[in-house]
N, C-alpha and C. Protein backbone atom coordinates (compact mmCIF):
# COMPACT_ATOMS: atom_id res chain seq x y z
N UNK A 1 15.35 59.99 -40.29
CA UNK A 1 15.83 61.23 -40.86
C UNK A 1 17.32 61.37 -40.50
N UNK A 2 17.89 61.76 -41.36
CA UNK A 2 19.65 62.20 -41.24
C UNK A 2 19.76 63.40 -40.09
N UNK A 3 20.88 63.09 -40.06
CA UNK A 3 21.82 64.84 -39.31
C UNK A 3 21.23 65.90 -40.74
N UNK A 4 21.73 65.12 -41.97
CA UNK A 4 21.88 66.40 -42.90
C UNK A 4 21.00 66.86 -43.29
N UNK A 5 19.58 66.31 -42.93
CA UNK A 5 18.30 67.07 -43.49
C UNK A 5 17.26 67.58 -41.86
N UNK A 6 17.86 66.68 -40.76
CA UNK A 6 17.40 67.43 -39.36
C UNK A 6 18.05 69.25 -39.97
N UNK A 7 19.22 69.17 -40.34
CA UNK A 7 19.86 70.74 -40.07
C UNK A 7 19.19 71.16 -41.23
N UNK A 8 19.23 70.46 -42.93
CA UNK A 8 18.25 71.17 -43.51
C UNK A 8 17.31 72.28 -43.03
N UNK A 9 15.93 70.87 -42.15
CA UNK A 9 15.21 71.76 -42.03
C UNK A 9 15.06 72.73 -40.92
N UNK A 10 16.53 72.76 -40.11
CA UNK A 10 16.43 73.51 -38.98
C UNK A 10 16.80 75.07 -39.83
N UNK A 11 18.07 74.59 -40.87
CA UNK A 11 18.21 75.97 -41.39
C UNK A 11 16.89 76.63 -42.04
N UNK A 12 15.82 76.13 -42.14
CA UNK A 12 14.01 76.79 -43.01
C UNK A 12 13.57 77.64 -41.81
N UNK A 13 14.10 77.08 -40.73
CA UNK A 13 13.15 78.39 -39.61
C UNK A 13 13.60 79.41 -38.94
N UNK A 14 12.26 79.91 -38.81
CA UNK A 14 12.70 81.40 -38.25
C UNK A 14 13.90 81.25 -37.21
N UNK A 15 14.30 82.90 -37.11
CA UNK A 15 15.45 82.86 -35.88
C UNK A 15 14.40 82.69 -34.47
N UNK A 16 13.77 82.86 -34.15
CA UNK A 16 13.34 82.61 -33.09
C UNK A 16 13.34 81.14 -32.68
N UNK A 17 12.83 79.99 -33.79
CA UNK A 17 13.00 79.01 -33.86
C UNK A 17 14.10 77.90 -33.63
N UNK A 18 14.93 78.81 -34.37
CA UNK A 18 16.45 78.43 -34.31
C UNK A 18 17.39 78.32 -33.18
N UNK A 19 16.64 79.50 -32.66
CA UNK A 19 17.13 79.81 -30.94
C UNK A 19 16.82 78.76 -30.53
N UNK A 20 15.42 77.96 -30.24
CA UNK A 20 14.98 77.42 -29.43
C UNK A 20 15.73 75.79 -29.47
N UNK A 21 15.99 75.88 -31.09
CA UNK A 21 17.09 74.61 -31.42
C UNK A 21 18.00 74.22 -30.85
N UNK A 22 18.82 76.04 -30.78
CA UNK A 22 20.44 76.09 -30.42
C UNK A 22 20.23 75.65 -28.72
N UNK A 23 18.93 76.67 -28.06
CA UNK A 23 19.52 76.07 -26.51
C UNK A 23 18.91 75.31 -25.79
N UNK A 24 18.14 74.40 -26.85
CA UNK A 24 18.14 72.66 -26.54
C UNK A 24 19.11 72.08 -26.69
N UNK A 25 20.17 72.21 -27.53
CA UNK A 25 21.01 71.15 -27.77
C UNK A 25 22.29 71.78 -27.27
N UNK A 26 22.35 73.05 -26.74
CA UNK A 26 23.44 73.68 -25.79
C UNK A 26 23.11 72.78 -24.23
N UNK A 27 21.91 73.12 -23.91
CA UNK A 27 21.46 72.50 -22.09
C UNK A 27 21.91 70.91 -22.63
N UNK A 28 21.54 70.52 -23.27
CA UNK A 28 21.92 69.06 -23.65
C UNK A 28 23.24 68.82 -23.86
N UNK A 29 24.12 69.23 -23.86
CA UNK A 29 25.62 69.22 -24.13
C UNK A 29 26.36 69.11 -22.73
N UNK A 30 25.48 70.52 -22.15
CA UNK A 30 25.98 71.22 -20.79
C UNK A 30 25.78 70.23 -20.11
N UNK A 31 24.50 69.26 -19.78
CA UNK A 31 23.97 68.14 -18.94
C UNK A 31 25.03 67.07 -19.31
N UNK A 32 25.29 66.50 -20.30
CA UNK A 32 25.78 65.40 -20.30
C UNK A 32 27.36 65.39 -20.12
N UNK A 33 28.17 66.78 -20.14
CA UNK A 33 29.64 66.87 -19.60
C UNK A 33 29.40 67.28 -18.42
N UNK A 34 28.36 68.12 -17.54
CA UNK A 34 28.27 67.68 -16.18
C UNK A 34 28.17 66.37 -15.42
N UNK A 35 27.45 65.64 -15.88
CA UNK A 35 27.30 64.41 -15.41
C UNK A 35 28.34 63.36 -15.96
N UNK A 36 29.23 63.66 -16.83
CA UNK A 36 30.55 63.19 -17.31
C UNK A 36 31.37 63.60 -15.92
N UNK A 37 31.18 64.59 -15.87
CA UNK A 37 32.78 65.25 -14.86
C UNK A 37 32.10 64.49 -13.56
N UNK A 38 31.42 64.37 -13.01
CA UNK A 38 31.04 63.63 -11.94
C UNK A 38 31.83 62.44 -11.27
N UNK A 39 32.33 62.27 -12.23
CA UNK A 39 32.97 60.52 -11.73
C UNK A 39 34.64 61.05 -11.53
N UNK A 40 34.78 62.28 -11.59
CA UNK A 40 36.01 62.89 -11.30
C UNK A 40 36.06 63.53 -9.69
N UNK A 41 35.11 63.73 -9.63
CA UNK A 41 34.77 64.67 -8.08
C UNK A 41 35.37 63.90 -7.00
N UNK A 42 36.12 64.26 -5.80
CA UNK A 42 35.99 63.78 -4.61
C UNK A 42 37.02 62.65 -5.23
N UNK A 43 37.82 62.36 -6.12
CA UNK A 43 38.79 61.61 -6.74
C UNK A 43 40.34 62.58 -6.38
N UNK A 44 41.50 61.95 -5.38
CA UNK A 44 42.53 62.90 -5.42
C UNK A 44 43.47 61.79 -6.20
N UNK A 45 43.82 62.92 -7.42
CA UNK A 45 44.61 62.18 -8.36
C UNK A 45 45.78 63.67 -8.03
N UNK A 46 47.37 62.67 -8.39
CA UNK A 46 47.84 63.54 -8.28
C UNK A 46 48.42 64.45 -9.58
N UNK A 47 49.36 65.35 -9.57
CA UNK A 47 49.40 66.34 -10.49
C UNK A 47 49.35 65.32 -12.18
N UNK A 48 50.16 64.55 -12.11
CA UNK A 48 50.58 63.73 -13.33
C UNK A 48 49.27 63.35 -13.86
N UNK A 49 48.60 62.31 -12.64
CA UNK A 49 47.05 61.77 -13.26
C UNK A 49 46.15 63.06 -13.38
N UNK A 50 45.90 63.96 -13.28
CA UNK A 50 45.24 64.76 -13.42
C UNK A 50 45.71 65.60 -14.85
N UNK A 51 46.92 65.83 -15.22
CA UNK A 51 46.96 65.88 -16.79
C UNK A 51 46.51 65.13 -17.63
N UNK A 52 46.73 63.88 -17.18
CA UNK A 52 46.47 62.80 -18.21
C UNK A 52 44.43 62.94 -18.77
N UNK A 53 43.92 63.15 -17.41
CA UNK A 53 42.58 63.42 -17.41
C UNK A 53 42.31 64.75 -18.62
N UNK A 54 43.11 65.69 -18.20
CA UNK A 54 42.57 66.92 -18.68
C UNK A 54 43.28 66.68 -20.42
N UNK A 55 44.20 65.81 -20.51
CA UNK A 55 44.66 66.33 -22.02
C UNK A 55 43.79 64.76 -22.80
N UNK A 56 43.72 63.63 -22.22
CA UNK A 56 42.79 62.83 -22.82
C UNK A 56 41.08 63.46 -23.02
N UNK A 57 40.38 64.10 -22.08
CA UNK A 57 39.11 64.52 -22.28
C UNK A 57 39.47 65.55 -22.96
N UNK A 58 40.47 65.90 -23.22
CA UNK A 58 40.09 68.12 -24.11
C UNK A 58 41.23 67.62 -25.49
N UNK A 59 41.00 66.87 -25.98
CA UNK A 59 42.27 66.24 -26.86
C UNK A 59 41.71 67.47 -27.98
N UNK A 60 40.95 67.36 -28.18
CA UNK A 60 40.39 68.47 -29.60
C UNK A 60 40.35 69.98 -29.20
N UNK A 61 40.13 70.14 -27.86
CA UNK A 61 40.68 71.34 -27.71
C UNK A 61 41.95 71.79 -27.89
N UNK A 62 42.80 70.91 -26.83
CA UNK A 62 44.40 71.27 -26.46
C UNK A 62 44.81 71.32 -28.50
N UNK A 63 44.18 70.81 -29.41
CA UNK A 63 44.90 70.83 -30.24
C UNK A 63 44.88 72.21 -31.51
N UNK A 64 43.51 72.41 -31.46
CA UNK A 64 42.88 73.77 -31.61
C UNK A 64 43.68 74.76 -30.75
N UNK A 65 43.81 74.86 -29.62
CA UNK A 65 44.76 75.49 -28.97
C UNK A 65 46.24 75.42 -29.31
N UNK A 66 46.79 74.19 -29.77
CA UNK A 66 48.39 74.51 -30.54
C UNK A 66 48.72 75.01 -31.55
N UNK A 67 47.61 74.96 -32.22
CA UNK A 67 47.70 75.55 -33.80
C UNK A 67 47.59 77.15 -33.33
């Protein structure tokens, strides 16, 4: 089955349903950039390497943010 007919048929169900969609795949998001940031912990990078971290991982943010 596709992305485009998983959301199909996610858009057919109830909101209660939908909920239960949204914060499965929210905890699932949340889990896997926690356990992303992990390999950063207890790492002393200094000011420079530590931009480089934050503007390579948030590239789609920082850019959403310039506009």
């Amino acid at each position: 089955m596709s992305a485009s007919e998983v959301i199909e048929q996610i858009g057919k169900l109830s909101s209660d349903e939908q909920q239960k969609v949204f914060t499965f795949l929210a905890e699932k998001i949340v889990r896997s950039r926690a356990a992303d940031s992990k390999r950063w912990l207890g790492k002393k990078l200094s000011f420079e390497e530590a931009c480089d971290v934050v503007f390579r991982e948030n590239r789609e943010l920082l850019g959403l943010l310039a506009k």
